[in-house]
PDB file of N, CA and C in Angstrom:
ATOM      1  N   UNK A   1     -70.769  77.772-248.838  1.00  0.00           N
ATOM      2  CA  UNK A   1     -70.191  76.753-247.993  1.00  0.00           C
ATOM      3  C   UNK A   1     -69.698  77.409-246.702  1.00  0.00           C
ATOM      4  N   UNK A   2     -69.897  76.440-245.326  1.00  0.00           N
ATOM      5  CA  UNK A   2     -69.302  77.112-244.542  1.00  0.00           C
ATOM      6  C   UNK A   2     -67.998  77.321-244.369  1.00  0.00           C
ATOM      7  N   UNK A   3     -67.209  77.609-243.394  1.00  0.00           N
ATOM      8  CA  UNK A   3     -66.442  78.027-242.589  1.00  0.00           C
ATOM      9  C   UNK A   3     -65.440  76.742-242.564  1.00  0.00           C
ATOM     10  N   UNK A   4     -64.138  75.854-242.904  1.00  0.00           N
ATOM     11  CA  UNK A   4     -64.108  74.611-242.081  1.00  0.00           C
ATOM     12  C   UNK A   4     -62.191  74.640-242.960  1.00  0.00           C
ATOM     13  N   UNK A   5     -61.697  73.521-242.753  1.00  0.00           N
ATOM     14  CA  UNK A   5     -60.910  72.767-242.791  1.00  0.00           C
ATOM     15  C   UNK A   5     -61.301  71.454-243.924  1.00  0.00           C
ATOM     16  N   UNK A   6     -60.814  71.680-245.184  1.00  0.00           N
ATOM     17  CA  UNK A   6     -60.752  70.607-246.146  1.00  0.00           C
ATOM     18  C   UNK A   6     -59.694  69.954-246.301  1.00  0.00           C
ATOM     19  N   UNK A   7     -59.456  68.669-246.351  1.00  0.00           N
ATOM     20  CA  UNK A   7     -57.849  67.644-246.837  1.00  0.00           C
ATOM     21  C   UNK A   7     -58.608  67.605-248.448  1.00  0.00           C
ATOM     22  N   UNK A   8     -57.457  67.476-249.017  1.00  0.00           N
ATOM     23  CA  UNK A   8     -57.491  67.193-250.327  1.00  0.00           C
ATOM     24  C   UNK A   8     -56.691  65.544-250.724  1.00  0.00           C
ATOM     25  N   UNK A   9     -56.408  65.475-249.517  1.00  0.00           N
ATOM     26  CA  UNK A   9     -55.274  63.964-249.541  1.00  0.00           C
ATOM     27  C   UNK A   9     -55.565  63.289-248.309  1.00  0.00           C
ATOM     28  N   UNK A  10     -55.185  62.252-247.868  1.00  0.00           N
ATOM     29  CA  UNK A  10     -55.381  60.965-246.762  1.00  0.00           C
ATOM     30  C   UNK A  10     -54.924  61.602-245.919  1.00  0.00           C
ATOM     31  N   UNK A  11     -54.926  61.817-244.581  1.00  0.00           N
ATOM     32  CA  UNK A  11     -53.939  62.431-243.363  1.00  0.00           C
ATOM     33  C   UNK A  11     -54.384  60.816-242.457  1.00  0.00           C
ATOM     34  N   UNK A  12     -53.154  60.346-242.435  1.00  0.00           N
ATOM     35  CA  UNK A  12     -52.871  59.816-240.849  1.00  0.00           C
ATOM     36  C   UNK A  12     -53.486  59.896-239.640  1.00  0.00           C
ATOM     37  N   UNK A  13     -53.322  59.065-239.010  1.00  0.00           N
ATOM     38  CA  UNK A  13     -54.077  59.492-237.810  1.00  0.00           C
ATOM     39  C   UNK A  13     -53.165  60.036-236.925  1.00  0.00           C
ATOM     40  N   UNK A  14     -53.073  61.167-236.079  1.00  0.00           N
ATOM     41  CA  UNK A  14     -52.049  61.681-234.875  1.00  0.00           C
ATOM     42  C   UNK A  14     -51.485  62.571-235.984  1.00  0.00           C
ATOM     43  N   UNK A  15     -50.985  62.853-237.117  1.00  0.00           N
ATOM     44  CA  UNK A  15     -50.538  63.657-237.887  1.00  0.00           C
ATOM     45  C   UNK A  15     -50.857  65.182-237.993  1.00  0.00           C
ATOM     46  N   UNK A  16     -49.871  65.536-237.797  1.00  0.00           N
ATOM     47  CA  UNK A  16     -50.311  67.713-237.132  1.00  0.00           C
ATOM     48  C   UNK A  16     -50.654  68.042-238.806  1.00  0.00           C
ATOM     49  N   UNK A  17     -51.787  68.696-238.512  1.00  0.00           N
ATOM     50  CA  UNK A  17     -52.104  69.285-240.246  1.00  0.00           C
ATOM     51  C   UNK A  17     -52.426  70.754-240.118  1.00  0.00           C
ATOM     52  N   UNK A  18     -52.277  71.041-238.891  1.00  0.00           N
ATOM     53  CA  UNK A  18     -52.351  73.039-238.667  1.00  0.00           C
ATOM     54  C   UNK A  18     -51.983  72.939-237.479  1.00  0.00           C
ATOM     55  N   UNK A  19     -50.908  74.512-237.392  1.00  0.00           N
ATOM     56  CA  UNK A  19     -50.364  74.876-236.300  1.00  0.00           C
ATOM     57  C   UNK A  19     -50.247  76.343-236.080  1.00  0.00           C
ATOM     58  N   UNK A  20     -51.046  76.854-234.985  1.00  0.00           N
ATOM     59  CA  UNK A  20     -50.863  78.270-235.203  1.00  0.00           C
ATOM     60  C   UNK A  20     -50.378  78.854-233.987  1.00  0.00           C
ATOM     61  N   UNK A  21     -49.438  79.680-233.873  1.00  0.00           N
ATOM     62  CA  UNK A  21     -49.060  80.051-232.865  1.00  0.00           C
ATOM     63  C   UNK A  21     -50.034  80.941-231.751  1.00  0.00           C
ATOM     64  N   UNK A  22     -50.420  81.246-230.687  1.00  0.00           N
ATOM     65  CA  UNK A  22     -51.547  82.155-230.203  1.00  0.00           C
ATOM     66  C   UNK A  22     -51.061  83.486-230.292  1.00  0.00           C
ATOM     67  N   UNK A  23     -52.294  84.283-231.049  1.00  0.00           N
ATOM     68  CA  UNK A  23     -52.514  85.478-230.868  1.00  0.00           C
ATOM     69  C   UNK A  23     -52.260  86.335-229.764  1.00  0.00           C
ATOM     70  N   UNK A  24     -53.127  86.158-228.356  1.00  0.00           N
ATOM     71  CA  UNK A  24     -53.470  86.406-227.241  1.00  0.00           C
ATOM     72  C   UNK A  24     -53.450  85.251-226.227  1.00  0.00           C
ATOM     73  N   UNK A  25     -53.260  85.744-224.685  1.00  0.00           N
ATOM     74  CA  UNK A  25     -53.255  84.299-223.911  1.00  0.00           C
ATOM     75  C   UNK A  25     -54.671  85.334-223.299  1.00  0.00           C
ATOM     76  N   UNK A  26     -55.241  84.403-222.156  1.00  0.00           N
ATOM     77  CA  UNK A  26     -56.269  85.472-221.392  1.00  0.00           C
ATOM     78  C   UNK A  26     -55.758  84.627-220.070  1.00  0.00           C
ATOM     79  N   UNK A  27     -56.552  85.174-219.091  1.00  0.00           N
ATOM     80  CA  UNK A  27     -56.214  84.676-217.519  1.00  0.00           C
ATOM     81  C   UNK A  27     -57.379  84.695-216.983  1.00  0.00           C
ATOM     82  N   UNK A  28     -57.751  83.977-216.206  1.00  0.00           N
ATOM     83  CA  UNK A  28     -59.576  84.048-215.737  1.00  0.00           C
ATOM     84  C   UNK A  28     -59.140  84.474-214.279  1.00  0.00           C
ATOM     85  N   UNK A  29     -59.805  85.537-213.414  1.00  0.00           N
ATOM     86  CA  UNK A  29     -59.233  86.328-212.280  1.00  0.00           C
ATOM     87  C   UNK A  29     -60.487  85.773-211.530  1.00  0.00           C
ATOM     88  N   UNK A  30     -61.033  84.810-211.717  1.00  0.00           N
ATOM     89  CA  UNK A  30     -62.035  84.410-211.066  1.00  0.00           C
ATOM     90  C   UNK A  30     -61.338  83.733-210.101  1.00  0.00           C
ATOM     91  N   UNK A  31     -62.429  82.782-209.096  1.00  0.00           N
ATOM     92  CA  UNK A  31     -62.374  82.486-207.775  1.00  0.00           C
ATOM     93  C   UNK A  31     -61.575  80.656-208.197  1.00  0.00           C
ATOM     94  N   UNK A  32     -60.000  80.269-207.246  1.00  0.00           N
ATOM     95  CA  UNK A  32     -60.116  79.100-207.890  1.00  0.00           C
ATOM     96  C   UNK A  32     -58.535  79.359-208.869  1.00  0.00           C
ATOM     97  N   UNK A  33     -57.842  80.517-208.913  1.00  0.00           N
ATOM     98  CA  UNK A  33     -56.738  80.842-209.713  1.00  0.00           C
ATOM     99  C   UNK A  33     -56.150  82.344-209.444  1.00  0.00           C
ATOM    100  N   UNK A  34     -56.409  82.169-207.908  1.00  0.00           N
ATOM    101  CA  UNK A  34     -54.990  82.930-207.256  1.00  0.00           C
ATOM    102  C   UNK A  34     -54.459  82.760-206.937  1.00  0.00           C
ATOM    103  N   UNK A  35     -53.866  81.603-207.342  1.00  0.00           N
ATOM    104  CA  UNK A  35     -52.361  81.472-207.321  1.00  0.00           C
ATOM    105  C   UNK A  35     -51.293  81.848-209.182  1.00  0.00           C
ATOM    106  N   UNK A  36     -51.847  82.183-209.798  1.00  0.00           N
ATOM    107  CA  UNK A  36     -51.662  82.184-211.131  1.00  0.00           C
ATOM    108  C   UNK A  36     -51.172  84.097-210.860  1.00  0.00           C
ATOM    109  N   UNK A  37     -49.717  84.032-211.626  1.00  0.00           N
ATOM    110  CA  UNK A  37     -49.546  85.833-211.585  1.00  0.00           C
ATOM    111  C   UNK A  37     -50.039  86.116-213.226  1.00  0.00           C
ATOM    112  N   UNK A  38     -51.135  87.629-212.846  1.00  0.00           N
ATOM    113  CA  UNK A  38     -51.876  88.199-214.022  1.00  0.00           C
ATOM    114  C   UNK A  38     -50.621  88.859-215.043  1.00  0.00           C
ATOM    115  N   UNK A  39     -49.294  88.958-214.434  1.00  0.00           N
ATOM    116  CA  UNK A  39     -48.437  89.416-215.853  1.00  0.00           C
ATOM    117  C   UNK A  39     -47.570  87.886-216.402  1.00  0.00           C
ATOM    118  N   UNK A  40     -47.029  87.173-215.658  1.00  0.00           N
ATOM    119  CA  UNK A  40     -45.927  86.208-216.724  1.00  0.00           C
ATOM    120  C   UNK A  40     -47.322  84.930-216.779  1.00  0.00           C
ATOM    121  N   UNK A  41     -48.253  84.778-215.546  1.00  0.00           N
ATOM    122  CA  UNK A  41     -49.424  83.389-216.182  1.00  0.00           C
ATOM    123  C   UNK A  41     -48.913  82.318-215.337  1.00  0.00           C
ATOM    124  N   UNK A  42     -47.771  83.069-215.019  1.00  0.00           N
ATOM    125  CA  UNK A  42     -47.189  80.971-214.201  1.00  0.00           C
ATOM    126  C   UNK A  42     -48.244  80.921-212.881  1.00  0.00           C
ATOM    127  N   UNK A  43     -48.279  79.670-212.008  1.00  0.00           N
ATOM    128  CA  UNK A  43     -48.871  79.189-211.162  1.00  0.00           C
ATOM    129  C   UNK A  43     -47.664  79.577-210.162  1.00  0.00           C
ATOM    130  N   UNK A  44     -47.895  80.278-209.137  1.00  0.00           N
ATOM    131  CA  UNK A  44     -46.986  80.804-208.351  1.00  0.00           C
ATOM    132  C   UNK A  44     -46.158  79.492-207.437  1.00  0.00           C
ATOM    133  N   UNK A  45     -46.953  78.389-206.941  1.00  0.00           N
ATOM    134  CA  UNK A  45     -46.396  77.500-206.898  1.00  0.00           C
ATOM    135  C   UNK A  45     -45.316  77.070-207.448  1.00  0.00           C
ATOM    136  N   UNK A  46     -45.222  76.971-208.743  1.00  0.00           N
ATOM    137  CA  UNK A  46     -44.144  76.843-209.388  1.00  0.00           C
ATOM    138  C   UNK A  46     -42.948  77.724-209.524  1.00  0.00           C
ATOM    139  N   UNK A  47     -43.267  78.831-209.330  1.00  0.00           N
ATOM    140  CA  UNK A  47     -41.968  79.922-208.895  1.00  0.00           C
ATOM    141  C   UNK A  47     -41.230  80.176-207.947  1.00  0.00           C
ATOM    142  N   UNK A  48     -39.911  80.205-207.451  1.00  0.00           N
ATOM    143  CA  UNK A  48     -39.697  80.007-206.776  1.00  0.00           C
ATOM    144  C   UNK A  48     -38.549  81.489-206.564  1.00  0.00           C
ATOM    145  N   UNK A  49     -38.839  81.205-205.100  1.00  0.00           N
ATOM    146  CA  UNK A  49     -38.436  82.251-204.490  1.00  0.00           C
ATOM    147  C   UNK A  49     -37.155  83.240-204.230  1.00  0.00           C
ATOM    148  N   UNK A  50     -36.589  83.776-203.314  1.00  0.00           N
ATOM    149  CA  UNK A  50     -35.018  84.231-202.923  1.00  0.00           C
ATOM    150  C   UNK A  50     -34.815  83.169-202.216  1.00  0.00           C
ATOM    151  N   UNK A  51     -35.407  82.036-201.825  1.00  0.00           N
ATOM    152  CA  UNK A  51     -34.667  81.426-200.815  1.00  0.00           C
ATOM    153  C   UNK A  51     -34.670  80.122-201.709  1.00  0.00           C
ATOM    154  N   UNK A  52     -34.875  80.246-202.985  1.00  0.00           N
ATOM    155  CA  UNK A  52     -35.497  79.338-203.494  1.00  0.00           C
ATOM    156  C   UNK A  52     -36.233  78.037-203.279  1.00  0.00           C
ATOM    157  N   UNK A  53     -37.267  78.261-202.396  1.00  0.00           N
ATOM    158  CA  UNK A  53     -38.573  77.677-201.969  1.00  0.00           C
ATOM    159  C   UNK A  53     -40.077  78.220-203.028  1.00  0.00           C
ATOM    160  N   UNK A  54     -40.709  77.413-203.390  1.00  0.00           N
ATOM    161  CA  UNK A  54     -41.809  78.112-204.230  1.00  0.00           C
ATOM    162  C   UNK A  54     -42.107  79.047-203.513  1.00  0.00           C
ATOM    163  N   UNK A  55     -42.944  80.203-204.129  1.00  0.00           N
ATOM    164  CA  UNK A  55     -43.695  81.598-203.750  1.00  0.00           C
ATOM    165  C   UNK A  55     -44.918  81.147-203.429  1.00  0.00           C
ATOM    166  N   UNK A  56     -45.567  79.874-203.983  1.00  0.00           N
ATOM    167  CA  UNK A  56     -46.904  79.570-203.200  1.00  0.00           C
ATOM    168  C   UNK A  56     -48.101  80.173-203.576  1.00  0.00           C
ATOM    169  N   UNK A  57     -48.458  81.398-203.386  1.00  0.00           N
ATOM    170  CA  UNK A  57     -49.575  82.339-203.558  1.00  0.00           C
ATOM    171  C   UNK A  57     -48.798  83.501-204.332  1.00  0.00           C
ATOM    172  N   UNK A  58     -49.539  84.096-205.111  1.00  0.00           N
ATOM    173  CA  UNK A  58     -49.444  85.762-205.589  1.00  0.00           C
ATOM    174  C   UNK A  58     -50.398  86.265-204.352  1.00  0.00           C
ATOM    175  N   UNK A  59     -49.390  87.654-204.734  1.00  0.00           N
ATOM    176  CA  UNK A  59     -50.116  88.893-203.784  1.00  0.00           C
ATOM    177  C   UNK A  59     -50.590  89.749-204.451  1.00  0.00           C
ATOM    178  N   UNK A  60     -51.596  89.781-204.066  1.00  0.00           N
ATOM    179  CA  UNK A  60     -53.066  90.494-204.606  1.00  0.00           C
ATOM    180  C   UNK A  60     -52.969  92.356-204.817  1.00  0.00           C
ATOM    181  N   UNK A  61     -52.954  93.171-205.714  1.00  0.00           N
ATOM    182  CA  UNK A  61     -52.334  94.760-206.023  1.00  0.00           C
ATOM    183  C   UNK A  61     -53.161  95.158-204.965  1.00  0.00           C
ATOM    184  N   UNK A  62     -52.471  95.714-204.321  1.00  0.00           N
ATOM    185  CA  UNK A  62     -53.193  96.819-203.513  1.00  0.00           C
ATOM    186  C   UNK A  62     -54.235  97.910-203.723  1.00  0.00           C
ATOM    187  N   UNK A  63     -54.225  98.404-204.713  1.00  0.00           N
ATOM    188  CA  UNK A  63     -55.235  99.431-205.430  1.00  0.00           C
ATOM    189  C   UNK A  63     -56.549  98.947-205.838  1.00  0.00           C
ATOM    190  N   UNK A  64     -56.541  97.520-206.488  1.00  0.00           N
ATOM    191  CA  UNK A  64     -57.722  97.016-206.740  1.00  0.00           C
ATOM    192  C   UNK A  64     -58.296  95.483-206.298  1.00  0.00           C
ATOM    193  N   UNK A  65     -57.085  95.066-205.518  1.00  0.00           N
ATOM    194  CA  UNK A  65     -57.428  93.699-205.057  1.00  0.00           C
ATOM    195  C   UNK A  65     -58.008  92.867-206.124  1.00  0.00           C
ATOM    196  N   UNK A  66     -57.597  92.862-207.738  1.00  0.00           N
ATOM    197  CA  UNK A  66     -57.993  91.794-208.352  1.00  0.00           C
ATOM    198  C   UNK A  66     -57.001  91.172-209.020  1.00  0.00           C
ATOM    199  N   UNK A  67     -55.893  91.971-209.693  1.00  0.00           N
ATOM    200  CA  UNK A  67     -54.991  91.468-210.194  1.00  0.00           C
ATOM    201  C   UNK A  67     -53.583  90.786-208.867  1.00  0.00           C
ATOM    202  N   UNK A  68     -53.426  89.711-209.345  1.00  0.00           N
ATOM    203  CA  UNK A  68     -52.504  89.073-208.404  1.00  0.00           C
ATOM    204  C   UNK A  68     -51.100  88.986-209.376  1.00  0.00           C
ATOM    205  N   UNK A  69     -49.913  89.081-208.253  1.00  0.00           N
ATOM    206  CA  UNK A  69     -48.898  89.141-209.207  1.00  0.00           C
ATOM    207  C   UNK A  69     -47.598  88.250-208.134  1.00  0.00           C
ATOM    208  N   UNK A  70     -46.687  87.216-208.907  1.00  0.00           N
ATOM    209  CA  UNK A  70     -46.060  86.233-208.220  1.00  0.00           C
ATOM    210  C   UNK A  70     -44.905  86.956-207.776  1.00  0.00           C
ATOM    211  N   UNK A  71     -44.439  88.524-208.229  1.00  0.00           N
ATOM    212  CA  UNK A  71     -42.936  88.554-207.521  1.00  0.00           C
ATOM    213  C   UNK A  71     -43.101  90.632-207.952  1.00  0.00           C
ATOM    214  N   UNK A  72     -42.457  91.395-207.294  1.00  0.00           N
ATOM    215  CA  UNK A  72     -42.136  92.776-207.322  1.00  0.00           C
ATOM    216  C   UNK A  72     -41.915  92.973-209.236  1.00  0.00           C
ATOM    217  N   UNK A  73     -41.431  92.526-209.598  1.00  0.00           N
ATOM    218  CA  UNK A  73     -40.935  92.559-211.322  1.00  0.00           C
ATOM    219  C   UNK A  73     -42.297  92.374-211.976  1.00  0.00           C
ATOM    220  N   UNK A  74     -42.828  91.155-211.705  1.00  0.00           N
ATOM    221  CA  UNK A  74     -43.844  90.954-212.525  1.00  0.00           C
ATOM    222  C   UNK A  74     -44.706  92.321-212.302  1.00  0.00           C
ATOM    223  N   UNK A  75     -45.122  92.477-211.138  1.00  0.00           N
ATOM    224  CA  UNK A  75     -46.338  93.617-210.850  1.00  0.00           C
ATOM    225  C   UNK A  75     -45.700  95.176-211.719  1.00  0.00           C
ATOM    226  N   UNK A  76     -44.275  95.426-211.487  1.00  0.00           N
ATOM    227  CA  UNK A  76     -43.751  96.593-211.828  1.00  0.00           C
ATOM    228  C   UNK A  76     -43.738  96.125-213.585  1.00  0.00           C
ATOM    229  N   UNK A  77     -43.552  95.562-214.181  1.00  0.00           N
ATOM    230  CA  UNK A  77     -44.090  95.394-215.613  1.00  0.00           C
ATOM    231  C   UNK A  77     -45.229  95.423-216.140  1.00  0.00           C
ATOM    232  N   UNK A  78     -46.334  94.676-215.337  1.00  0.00           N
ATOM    233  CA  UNK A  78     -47.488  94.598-215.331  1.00  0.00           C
ATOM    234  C   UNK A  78     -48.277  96.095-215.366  1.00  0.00           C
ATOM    235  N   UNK A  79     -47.647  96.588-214.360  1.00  0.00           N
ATOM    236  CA  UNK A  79     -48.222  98.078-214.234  1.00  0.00           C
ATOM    237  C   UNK A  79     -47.789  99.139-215.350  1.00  0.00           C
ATOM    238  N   UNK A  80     -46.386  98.840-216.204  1.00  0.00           N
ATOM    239  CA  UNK A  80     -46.106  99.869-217.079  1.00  0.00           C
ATOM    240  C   UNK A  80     -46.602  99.228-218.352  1.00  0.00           C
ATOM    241  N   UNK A  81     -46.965  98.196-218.661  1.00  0.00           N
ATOM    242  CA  UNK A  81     -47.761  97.818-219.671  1.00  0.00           C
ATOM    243  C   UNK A  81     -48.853  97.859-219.711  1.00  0.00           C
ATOM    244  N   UNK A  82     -49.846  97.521-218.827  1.00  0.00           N
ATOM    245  CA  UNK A  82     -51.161  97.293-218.938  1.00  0.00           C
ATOM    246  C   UNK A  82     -51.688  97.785-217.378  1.00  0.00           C
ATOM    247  N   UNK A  83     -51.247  97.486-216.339  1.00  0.00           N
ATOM    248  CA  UNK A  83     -52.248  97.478-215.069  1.00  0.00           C
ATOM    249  C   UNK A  83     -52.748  98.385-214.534  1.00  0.00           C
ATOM    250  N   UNK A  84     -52.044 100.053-214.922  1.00  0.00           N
ATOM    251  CA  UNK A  84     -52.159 101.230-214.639  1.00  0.00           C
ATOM    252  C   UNK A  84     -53.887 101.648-215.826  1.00  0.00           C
ATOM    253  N   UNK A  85     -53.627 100.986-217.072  1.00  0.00           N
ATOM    254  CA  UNK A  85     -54.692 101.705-217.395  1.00  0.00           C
ATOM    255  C   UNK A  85     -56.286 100.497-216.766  1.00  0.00           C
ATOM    256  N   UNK A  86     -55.580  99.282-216.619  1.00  0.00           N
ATOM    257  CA  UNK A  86     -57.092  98.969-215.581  1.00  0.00           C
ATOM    258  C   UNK A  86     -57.177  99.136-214.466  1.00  0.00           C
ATOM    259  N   UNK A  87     -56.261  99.655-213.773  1.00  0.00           N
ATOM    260  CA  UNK A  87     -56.782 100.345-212.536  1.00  0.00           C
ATOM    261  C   UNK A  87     -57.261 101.375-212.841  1.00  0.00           C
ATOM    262  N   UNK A  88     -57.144 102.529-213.676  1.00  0.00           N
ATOM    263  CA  UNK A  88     -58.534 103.493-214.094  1.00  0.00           C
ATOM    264  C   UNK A  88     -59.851 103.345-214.205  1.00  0.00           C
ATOM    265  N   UNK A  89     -60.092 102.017-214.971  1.00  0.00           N
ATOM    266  CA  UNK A  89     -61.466 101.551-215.345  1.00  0.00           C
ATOM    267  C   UNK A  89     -62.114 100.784-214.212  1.00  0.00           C
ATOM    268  N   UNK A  90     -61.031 100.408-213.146  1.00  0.00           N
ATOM    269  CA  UNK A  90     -61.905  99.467-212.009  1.00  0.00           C
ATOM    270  C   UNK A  90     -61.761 100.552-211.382  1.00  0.00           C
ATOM    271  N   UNK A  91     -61.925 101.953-210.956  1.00  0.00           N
ATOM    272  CA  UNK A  91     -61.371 103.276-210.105  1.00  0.00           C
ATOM    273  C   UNK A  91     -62.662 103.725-210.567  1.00  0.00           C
ATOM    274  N   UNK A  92     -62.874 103.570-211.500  1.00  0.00           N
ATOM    275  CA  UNK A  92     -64.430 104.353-212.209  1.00  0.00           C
ATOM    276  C   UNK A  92     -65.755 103.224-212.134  1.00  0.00           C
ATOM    277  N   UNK A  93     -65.805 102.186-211.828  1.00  0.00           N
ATOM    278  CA  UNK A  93     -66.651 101.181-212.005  1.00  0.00           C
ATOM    279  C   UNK A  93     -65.972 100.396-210.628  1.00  0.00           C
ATOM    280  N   UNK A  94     -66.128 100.538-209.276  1.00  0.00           N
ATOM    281  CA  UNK A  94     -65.858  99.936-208.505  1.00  0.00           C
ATOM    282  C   UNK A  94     -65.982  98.599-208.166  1.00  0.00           C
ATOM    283  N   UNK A  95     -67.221  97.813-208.505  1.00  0.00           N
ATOM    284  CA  UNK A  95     -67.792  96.728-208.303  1.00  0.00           C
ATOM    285  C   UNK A  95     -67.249  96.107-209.391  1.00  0.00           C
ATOM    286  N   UNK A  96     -66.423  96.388-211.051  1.00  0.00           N
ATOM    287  CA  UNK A  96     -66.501  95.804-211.908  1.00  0.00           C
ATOM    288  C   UNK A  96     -65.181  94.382-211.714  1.00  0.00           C
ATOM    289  N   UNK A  97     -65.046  93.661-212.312  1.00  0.00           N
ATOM    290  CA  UNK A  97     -64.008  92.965-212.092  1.00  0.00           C
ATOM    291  C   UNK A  97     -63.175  92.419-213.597  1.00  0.00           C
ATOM    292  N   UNK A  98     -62.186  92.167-213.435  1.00  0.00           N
ATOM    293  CA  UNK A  98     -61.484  91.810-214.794  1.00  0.00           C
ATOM    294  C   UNK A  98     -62.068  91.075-215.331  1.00  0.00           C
ATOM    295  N   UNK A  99     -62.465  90.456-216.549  1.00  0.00           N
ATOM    296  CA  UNK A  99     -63.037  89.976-216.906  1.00  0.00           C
ATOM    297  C   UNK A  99     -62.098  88.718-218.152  1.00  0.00           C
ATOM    298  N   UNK A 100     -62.594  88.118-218.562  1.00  0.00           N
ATOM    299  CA  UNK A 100     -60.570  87.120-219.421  1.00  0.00           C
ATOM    300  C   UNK A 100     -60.409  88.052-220.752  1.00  0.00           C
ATOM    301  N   UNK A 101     -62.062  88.564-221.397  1.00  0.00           N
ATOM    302  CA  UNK A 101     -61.876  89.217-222.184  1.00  0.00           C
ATOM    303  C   UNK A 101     -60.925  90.662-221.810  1.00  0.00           C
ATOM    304  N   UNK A 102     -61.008  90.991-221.193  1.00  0.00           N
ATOM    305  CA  UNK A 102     -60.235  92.683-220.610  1.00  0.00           C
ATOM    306  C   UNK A 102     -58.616  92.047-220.274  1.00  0.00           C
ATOM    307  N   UNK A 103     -58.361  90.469-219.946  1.00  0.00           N
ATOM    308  CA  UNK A 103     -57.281  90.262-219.597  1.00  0.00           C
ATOM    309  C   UNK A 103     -56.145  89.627-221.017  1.00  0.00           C
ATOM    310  N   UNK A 104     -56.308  89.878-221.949  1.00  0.00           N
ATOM    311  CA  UNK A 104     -55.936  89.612-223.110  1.00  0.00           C
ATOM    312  C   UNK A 104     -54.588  90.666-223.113  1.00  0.00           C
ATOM    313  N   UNK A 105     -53.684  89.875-223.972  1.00  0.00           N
ATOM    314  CA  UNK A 105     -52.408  90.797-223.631  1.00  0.00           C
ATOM    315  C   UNK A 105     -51.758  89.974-225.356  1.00  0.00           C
TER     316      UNK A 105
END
């Protein structure tokens, strides 16, 4: 038998019958979602600033121009968790780009 989801009893309609919390989030660094920061995920729009006015856009890392990040904190976390070792792999593969699979956290 395959793979699936069996009731053994009536379920309702609208009634939650599995809930799983996520594993992983991913981020697509494609064209169309730079405004989205690659460490917290929010839509920079929605963040708001020192003057508290939204931030609008993320600013794009300097080293590899792919990862975008909405505020100094995010990028400086970003980089001691994860961004330092993909800036190695885009440093060695110039043309390559993040990919959602590589952006899994």
């Amino acid at each position: 038998m395959g793979s699936g989801l069996f009731a053994t009893a009536a379920i309702d309609a609208g009634q939650e019958i599995y809930n799983l919390n996520p594993i992983f989030k991913t981020l697509d660094a494609g064209p169309g979602h730079e405004s989205f920061c690659h460490y917290c995920s929010e839509d920079a729009q929605d963040v708001l600033g020192k003057d508290s006015k939204p931030v609008a856009q993320t600013k794009a890392c300097t080293g590899c121009d792919v990862a975008r990040f909405c505020s100094k904190k995010c990028r400086k976390q970003a980089w001691t968790l994860f961004h330092r070792d993909e800036r190695r792999i885009l440093e060695r593969v110039p043309k390559c780009q993040l990919r959602p699979c590589w952006r899994t956290a």
